[in-house]
N, C-alpha and C. Protein backbone atom coordinates (compact mmCIF):
# COMPACT_ATOMS: atom_id res chain seq x y z
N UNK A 1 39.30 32.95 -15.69
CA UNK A 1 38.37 32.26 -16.56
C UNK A 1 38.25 33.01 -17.88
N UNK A 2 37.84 32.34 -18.98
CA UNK A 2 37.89 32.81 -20.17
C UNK A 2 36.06 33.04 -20.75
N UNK A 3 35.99 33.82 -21.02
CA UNK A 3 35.00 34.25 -22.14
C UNK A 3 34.16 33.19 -22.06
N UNK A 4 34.78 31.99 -23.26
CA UNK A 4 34.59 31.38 -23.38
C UNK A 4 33.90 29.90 -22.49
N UNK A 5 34.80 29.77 -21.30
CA UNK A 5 34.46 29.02 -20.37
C UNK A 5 33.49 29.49 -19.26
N UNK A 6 33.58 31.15 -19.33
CA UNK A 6 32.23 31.41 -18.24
C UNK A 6 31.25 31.76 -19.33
N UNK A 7 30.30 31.50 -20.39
CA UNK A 7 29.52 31.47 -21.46
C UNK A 7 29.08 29.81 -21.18
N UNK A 8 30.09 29.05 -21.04
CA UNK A 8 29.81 27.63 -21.06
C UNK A 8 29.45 27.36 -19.67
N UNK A 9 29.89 27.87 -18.78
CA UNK A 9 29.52 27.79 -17.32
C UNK A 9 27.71 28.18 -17.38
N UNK A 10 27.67 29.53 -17.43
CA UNK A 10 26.40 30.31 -17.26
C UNK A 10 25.30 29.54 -18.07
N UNK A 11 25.76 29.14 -19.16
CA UNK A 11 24.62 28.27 -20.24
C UNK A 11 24.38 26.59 -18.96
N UNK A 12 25.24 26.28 -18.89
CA UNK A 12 25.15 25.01 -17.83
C UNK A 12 24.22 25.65 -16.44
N UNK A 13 24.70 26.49 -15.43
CA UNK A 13 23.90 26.76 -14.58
C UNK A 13 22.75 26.92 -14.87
N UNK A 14 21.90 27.55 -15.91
CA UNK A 14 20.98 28.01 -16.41
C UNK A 14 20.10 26.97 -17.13
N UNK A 15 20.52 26.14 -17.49
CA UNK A 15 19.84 24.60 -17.66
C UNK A 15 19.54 24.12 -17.02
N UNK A 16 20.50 23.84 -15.30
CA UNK A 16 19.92 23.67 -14.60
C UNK A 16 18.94 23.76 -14.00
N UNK A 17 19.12 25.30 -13.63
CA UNK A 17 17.70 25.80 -12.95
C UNK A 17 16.62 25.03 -13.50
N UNK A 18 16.36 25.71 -15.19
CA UNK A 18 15.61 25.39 -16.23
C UNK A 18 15.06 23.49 -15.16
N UNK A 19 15.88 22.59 -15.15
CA UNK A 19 15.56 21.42 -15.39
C UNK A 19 14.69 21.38 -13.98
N UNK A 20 15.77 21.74 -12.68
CA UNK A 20 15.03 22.10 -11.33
C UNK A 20 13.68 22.55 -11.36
N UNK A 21 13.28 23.71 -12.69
CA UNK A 21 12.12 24.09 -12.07
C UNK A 21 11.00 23.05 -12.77
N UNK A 22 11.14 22.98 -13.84
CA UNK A 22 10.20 21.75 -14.95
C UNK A 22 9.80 20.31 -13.72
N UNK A 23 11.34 20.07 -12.94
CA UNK A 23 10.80 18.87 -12.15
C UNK A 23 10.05 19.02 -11.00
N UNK A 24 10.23 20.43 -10.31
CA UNK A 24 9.48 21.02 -9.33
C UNK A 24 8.41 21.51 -9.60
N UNK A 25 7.70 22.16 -10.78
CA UNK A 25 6.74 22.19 -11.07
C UNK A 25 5.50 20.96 -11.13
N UNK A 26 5.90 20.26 -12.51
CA UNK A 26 5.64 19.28 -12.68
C UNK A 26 5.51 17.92 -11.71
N UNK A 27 6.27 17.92 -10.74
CA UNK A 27 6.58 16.89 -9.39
C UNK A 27 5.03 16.24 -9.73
N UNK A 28 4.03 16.23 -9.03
CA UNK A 28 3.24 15.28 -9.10
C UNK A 28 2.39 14.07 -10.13
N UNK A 29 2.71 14.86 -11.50
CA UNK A 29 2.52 14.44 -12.54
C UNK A 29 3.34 12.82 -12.90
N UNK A 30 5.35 13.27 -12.89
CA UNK A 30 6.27 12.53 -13.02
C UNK A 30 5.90 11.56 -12.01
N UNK A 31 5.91 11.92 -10.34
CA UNK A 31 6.20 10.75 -9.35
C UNK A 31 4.95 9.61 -9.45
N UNK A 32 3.81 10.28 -9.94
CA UNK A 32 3.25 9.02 -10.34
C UNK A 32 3.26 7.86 -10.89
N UNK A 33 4.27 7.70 -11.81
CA UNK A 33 4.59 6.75 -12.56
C UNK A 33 5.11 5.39 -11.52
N UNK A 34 5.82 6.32 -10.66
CA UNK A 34 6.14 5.18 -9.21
C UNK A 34 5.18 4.76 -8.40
N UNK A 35 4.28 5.61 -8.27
CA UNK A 35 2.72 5.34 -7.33
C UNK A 35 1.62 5.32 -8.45
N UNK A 36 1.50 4.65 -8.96
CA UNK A 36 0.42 4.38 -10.02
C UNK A 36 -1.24 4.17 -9.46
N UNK A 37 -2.24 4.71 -10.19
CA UNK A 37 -3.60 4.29 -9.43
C UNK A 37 -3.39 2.53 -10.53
N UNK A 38 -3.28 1.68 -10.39
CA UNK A 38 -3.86 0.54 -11.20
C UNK A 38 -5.16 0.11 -10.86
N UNK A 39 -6.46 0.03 -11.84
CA UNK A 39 -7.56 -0.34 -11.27
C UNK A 39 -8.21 0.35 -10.34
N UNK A 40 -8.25 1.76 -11.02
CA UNK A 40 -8.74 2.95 -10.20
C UNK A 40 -10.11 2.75 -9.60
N UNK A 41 -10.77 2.84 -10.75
CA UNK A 41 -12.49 2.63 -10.91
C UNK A 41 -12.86 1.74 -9.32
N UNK A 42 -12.21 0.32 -9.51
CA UNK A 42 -12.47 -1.00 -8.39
C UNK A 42 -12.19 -0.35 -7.64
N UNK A 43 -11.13 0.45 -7.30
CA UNK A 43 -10.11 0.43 -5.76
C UNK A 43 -11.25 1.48 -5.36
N UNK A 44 -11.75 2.67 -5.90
CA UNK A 44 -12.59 3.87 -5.40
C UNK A 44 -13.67 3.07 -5.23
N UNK A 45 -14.50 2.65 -5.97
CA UNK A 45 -15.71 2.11 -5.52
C UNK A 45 -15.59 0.99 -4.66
N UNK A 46 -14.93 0.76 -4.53
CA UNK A 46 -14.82 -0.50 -3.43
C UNK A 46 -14.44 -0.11 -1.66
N UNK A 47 -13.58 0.82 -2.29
CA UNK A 47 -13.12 1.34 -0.75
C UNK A 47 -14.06 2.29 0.11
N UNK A 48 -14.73 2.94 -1.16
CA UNK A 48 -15.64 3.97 -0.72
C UNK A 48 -17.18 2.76 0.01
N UNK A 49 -17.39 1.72 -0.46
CA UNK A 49 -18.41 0.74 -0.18
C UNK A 49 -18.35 0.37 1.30
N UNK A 50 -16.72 0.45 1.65
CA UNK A 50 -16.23 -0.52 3.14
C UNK A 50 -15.64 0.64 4.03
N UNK A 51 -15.49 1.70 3.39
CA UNK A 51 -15.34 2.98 4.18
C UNK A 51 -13.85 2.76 4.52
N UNK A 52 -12.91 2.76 3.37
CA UNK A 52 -11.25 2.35 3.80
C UNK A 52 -11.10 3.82 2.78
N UNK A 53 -10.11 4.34 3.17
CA UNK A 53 -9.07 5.11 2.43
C UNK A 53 -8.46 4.21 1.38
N UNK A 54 -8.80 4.47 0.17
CA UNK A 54 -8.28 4.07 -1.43
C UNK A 54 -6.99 4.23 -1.40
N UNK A 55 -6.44 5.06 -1.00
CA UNK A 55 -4.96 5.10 -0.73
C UNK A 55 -3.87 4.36 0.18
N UNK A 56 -4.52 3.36 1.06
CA UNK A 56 -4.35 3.04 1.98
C UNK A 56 -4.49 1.15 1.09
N UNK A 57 -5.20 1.04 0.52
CA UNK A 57 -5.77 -0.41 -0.73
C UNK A 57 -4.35 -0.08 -2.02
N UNK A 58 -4.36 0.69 -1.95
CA UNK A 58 -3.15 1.06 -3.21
C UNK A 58 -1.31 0.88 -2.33
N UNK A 59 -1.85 1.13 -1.44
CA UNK A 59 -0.42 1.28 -0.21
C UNK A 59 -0.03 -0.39 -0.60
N UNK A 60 -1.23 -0.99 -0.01
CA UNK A 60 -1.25 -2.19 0.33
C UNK A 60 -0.74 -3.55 -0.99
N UNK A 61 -1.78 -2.82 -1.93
CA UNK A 61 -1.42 -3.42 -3.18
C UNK A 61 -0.12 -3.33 -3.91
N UNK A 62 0.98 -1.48 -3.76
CA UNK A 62 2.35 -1.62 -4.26
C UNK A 62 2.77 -2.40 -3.55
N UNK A 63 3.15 -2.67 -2.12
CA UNK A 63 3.67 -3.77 -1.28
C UNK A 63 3.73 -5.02 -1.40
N UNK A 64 2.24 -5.71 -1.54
CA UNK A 64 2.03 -6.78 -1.95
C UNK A 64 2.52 -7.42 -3.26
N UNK A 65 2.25 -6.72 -4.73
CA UNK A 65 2.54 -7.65 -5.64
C UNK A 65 2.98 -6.27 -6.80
N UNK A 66 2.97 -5.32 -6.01
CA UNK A 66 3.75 -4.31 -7.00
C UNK A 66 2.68 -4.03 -8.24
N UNK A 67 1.21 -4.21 -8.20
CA UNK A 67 0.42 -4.45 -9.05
C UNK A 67 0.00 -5.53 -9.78
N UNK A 68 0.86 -6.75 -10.28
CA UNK A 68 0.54 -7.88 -10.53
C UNK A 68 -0.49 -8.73 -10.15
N UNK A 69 -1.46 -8.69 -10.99
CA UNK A 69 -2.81 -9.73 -11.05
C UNK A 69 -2.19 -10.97 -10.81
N UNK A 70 -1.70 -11.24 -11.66
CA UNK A 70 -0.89 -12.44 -11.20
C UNK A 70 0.15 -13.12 -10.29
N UNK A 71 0.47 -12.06 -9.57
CA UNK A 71 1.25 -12.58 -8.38
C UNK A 71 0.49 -13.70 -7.07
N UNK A 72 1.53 -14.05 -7.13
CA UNK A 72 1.45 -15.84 -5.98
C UNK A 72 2.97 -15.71 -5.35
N UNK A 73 2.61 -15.67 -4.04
CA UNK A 73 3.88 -15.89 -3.51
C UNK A 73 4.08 -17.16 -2.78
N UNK A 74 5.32 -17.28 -2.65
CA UNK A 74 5.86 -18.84 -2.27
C UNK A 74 5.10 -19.25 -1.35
N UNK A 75 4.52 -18.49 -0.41
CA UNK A 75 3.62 -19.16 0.41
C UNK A 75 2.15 -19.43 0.55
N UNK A 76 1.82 -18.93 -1.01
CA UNK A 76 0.72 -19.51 -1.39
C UNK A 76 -0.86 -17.83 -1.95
N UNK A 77 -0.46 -16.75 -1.36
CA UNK A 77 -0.80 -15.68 -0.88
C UNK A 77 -1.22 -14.84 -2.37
N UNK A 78 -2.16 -14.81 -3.17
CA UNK A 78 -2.71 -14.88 -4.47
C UNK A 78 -3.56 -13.24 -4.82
N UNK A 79 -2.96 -12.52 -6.13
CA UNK A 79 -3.85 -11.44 -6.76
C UNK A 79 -3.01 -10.15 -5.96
N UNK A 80 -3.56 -9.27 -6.34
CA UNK A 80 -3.28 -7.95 -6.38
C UNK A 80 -2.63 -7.71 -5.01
N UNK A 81 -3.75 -7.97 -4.14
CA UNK A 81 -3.37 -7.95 -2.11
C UNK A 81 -3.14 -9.17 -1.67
N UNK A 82 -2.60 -9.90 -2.31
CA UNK A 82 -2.21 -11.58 -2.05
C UNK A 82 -2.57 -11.81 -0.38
N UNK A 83 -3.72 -12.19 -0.88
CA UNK A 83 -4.80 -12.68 -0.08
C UNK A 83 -4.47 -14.15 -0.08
N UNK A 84 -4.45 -14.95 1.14
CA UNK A 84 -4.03 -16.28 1.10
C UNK A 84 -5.50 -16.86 0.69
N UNK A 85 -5.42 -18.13 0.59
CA UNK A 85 -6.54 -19.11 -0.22
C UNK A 85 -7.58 -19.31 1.01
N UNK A 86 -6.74 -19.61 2.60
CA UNK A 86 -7.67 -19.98 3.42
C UNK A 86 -8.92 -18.35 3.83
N UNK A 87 -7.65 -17.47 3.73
CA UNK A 87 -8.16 -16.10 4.34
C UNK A 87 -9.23 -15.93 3.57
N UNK A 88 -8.77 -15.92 2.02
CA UNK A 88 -10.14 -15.76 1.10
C UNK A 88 -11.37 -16.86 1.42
N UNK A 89 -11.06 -17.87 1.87
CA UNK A 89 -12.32 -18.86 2.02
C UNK A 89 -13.05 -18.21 3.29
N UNK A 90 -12.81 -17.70 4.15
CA UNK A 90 -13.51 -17.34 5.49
C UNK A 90 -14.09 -16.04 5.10
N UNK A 91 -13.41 -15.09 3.94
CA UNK A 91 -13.92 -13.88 3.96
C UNK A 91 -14.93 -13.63 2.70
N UNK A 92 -15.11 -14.59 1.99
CA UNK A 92 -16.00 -15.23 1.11
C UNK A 92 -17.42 -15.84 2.08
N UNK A 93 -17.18 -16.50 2.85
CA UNK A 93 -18.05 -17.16 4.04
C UNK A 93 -18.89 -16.13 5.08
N UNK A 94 -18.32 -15.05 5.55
CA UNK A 94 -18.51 -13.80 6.10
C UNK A 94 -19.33 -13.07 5.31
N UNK A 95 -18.42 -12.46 3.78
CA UNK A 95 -19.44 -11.87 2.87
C UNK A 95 -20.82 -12.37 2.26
N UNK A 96 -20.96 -14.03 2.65
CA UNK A 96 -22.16 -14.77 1.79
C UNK A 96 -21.68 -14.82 0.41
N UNK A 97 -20.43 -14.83 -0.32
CA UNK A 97 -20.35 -15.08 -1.60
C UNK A 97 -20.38 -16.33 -1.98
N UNK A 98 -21.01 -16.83 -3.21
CA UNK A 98 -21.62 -18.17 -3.00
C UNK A 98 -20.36 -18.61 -4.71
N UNK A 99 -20.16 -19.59 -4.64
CA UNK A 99 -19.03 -20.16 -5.64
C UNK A 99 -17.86 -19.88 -5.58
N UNK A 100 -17.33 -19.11 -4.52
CA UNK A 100 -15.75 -18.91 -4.58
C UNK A 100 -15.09 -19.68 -4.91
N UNK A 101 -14.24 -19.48 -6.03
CA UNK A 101 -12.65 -19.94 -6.12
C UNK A 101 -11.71 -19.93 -5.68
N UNK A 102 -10.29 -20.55 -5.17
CA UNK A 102 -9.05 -19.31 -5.05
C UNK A 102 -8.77 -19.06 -6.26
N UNK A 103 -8.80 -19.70 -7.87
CA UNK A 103 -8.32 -18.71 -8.31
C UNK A 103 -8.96 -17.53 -8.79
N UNK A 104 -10.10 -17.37 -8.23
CA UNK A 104 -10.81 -16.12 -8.70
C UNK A 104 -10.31 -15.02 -7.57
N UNK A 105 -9.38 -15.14 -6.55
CA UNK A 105 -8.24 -13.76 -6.16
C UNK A 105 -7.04 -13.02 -7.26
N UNK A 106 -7.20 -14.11 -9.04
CA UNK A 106 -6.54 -12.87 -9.43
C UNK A 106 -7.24 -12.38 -10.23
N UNK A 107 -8.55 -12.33 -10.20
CA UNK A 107 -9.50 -11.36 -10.81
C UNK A 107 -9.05 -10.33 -9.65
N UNK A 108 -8.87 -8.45 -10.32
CA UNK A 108 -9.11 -7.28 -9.59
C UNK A 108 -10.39 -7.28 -8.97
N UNK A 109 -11.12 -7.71 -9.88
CA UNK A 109 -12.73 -6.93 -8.78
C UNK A 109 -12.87 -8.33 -7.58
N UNK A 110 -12.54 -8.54 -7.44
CA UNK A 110 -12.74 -9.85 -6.36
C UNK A 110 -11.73 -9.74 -5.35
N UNK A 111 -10.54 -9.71 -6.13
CA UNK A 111 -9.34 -9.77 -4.62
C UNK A 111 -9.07 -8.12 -4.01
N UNK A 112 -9.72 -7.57 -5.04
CA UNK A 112 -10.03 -5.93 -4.12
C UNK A 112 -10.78 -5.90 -3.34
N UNK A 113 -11.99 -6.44 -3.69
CA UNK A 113 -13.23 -6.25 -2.93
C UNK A 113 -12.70 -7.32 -1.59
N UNK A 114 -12.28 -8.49 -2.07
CA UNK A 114 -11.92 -9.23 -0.44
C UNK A 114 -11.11 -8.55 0.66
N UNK A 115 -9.93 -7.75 -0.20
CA UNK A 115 -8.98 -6.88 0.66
C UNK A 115 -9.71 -6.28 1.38
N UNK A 116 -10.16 -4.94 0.38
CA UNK A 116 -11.03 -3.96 1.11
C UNK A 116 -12.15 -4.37 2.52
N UNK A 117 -12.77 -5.60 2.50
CA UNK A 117 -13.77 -6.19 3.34
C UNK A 117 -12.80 -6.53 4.90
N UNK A 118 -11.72 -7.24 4.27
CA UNK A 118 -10.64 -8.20 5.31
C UNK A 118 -9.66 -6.00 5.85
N UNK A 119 -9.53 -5.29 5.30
CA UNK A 119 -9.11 -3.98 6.03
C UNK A 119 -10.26 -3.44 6.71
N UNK A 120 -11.48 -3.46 6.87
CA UNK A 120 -12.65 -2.59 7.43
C UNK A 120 -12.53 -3.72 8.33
N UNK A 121 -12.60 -4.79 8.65
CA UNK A 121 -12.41 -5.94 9.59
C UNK A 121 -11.54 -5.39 10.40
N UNK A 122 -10.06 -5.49 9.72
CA UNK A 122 -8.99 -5.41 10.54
C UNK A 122 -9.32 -3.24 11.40
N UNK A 123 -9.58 -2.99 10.75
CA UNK A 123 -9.60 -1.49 11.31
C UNK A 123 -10.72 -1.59 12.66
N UNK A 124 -11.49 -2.44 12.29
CA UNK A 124 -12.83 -2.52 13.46
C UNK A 124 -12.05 -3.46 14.45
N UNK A 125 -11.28 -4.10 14.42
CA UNK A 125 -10.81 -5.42 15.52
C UNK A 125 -9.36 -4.40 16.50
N UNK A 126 -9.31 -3.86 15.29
CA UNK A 126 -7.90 -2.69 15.93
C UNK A 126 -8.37 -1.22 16.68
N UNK A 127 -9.92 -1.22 16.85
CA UNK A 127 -9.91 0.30 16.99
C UNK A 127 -9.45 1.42 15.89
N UNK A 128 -9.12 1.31 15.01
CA UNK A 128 -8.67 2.07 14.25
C UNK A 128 -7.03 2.83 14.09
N UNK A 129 -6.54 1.28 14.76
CA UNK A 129 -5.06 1.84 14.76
C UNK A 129 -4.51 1.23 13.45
N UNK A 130 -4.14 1.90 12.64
CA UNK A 130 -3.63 1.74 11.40
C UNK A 130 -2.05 0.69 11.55
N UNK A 131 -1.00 1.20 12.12
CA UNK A 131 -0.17 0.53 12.06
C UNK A 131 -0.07 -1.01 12.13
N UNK A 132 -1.22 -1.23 13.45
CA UNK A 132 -1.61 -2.49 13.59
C UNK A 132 -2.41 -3.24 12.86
N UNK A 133 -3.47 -2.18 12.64
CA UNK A 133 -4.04 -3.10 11.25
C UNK A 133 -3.07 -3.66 10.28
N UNK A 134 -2.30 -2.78 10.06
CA UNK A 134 -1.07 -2.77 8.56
C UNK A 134 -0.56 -4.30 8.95
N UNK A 135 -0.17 -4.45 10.47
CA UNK A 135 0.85 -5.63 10.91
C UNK A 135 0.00 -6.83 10.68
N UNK A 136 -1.41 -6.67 10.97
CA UNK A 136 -2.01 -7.84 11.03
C UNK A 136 -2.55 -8.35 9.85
N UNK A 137 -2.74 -7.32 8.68
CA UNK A 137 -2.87 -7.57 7.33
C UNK A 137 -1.68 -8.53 6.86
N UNK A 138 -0.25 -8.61 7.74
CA UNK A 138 0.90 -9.02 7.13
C UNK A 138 0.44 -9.98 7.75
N UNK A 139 0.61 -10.75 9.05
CA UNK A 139 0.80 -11.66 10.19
C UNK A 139 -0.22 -11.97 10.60
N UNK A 140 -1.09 -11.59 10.34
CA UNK A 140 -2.54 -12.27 10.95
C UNK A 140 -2.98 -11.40 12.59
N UNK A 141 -4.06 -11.07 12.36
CA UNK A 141 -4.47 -10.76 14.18
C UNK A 141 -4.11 -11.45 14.66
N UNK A 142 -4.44 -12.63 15.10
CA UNK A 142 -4.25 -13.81 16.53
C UNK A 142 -2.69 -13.01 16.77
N UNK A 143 -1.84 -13.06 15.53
CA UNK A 143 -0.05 -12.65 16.03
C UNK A 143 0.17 -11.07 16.80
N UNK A 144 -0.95 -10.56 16.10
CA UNK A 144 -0.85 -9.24 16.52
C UNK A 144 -0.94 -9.04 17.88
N UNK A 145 -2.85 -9.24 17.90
CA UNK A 145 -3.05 -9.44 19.58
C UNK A 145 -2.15 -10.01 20.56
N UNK A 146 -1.53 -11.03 20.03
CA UNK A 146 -0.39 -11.83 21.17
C UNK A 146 0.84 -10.80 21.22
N UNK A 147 1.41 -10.18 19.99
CA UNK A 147 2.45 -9.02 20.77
C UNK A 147 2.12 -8.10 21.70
N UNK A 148 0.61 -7.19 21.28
CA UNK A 148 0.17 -6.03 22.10
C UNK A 148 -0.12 -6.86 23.62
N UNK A 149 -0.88 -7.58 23.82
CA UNK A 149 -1.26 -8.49 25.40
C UNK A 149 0.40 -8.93 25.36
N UNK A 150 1.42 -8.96 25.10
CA UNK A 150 2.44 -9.67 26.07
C UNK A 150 3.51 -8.25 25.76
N UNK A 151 3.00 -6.69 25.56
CA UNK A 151 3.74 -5.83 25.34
C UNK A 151 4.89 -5.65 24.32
N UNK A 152 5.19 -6.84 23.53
CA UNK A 152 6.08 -6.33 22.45
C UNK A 152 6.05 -5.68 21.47
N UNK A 153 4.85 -5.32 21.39
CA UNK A 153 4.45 -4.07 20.34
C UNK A 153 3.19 -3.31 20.74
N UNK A 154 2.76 -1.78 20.81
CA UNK A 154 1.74 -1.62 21.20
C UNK A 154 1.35 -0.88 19.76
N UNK A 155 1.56 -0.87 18.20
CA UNK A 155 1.30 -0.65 17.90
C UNK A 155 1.53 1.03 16.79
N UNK A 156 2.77 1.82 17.89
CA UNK A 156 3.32 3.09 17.96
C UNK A 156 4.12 2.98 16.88
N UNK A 157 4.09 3.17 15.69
CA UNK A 157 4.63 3.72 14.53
C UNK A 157 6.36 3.48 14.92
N UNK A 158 6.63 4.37 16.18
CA UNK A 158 7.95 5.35 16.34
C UNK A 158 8.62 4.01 16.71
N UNK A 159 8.02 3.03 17.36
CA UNK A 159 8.68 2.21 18.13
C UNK A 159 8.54 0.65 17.47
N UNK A 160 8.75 0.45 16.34
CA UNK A 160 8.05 -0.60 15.45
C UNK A 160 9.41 -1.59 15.36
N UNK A 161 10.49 -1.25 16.13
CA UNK A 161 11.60 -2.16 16.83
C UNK A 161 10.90 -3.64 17.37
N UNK A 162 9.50 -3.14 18.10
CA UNK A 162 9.07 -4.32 19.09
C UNK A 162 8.75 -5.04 18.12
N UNK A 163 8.30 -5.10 16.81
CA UNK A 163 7.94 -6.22 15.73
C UNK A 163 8.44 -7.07 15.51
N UNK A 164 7.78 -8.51 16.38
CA UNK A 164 9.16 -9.20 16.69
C UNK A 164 9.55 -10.03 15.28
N UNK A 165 8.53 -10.03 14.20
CA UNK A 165 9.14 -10.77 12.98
C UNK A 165 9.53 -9.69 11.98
N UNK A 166 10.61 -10.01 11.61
CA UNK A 166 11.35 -8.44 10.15
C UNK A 166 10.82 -8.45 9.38
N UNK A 167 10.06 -9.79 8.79
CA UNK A 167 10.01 -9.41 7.43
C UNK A 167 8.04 -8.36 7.73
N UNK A 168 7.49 -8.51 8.85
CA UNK A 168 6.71 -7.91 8.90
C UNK A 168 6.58 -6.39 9.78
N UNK A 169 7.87 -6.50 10.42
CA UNK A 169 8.29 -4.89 10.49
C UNK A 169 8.70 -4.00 9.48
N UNK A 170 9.11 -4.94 8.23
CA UNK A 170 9.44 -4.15 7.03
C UNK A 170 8.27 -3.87 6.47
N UNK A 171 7.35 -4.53 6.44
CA UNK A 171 6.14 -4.46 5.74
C UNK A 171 5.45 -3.41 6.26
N UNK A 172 5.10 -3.06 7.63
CA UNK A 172 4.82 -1.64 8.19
C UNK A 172 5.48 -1.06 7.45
N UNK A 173 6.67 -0.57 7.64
CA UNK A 173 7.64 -0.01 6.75
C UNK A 173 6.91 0.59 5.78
N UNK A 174 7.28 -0.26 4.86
CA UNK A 174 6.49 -0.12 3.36
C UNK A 174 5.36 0.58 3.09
N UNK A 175 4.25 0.02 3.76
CA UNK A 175 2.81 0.19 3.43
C UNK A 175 2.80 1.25 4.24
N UNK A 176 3.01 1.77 5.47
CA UNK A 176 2.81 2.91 5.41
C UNK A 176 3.89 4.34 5.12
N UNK A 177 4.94 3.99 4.21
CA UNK A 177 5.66 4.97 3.45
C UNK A 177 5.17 5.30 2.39
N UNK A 178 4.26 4.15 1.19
CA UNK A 178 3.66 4.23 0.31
C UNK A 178 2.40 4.76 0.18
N UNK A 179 1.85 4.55 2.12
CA UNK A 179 0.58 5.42 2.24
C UNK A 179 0.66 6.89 2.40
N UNK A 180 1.33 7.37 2.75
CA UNK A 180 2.24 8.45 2.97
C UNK A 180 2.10 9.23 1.64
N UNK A 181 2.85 8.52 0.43
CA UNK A 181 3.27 9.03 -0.27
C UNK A 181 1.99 9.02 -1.43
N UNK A 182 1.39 8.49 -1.50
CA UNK A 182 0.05 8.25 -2.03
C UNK A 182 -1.02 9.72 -1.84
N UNK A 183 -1.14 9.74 -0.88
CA UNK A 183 -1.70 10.25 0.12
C UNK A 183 -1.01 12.16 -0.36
N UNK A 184 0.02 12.13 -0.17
CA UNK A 184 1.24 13.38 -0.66
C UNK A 184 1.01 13.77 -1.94
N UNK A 185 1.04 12.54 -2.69
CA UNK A 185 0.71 12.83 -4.35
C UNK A 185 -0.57 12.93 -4.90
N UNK A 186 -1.58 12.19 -4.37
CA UNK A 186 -2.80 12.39 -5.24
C UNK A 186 -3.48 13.44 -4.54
N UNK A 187 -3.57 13.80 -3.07
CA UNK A 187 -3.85 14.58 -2.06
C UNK A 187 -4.16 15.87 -3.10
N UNK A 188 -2.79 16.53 -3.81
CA UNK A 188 -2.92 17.71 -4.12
C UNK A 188 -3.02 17.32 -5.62
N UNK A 189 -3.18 15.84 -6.42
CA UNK A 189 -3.80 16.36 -8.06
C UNK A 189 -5.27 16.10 -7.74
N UNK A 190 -5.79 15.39 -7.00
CA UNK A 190 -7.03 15.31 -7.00
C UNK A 190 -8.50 15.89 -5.99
């Protein structure tokens, strides 16, 4: 090797590091940009009201509509935690809220506050098994209860094979990788 080429080597390794440590330092700052709080203020006071982990409403919300107020999905499922129209009418009915809309699920302070109400539900109907809550937030209880009573799912994270529909075994998936990671990142800035 020449002079020249180990000067150009050593300057390259040495940037490296340099870049390694700036991103390892810094790590929680950068990865936020992927886990964003959107609608901090609502999601804390709201979650803290219904006694849910905020991180766990944020899980729910990247999954759902990736943040979009305006998201509607093809099957009708509206706002931040695309809350369906009927779900919102019963959990509007439950809460005593008097004038509901559906389209007042893509107001934040409304389709948070319904989420947050419809997860302290689901956590109380589940015992406090998260995964299952997560499934039934996707699929509805009645679907849930019918896997656990006929054994195809009991609920076990490890074993989330038994989920007999994909697109809501992916959705476990998701929501709780994002809770995870939520949880990983704000854990230690806040």
């Amino acid at each position: 090797m020449t002079q020249v080429t180990k000067s150009k080597f050593s300057l390259l390794m040495w940037a490296t590091i340099l870049v390694f440590l700036v991103v390892v330092i810094s790590f929680p700052k950068w990865i936020t940009v992927f886990y964003p709080l959107p609608h901090r203020d609502i999601v804390f006071a709201t979650a803290q009201e219904y006694n849910v982990d905020p991180y766990l409403v944020f899980a729910i919300i990247r999954a759902e509509s990736k943040y979009q107020t305006a998201a509607e999905s093809p099957v009708g499922a509206k706002g931040l935690m695309q809350i369906m129209p009927d779900t919102a009418q019963w959990i509007a009915e439950q809460m005593k809220v008097e004038g509901f809309k559906t389209d007042d699920l893509h107001k934040p302070e409304v389709n948070i506050r319904f989420g947050c109400w419809y997860i302290k539900n689901l956590n109380t109907e589940f015992k406090g098994s998260l995964p299952l809550e997560v499934a039934a937030y996707n699929a509805g209880s009645g679907k849930v209860k019918q896997w656990v009573q006929e054994a195809k799912w009991d609920g076990n994270p490890g074993n989330m094979e038994g989920i007999p529909f994909p697109e809501t075994k992916q959705y476990v998936k998701n929501v709780l990788k994002n809770y995870e990671a939520y949880k990983a990142i704000y854990d230690q800035v806040m």
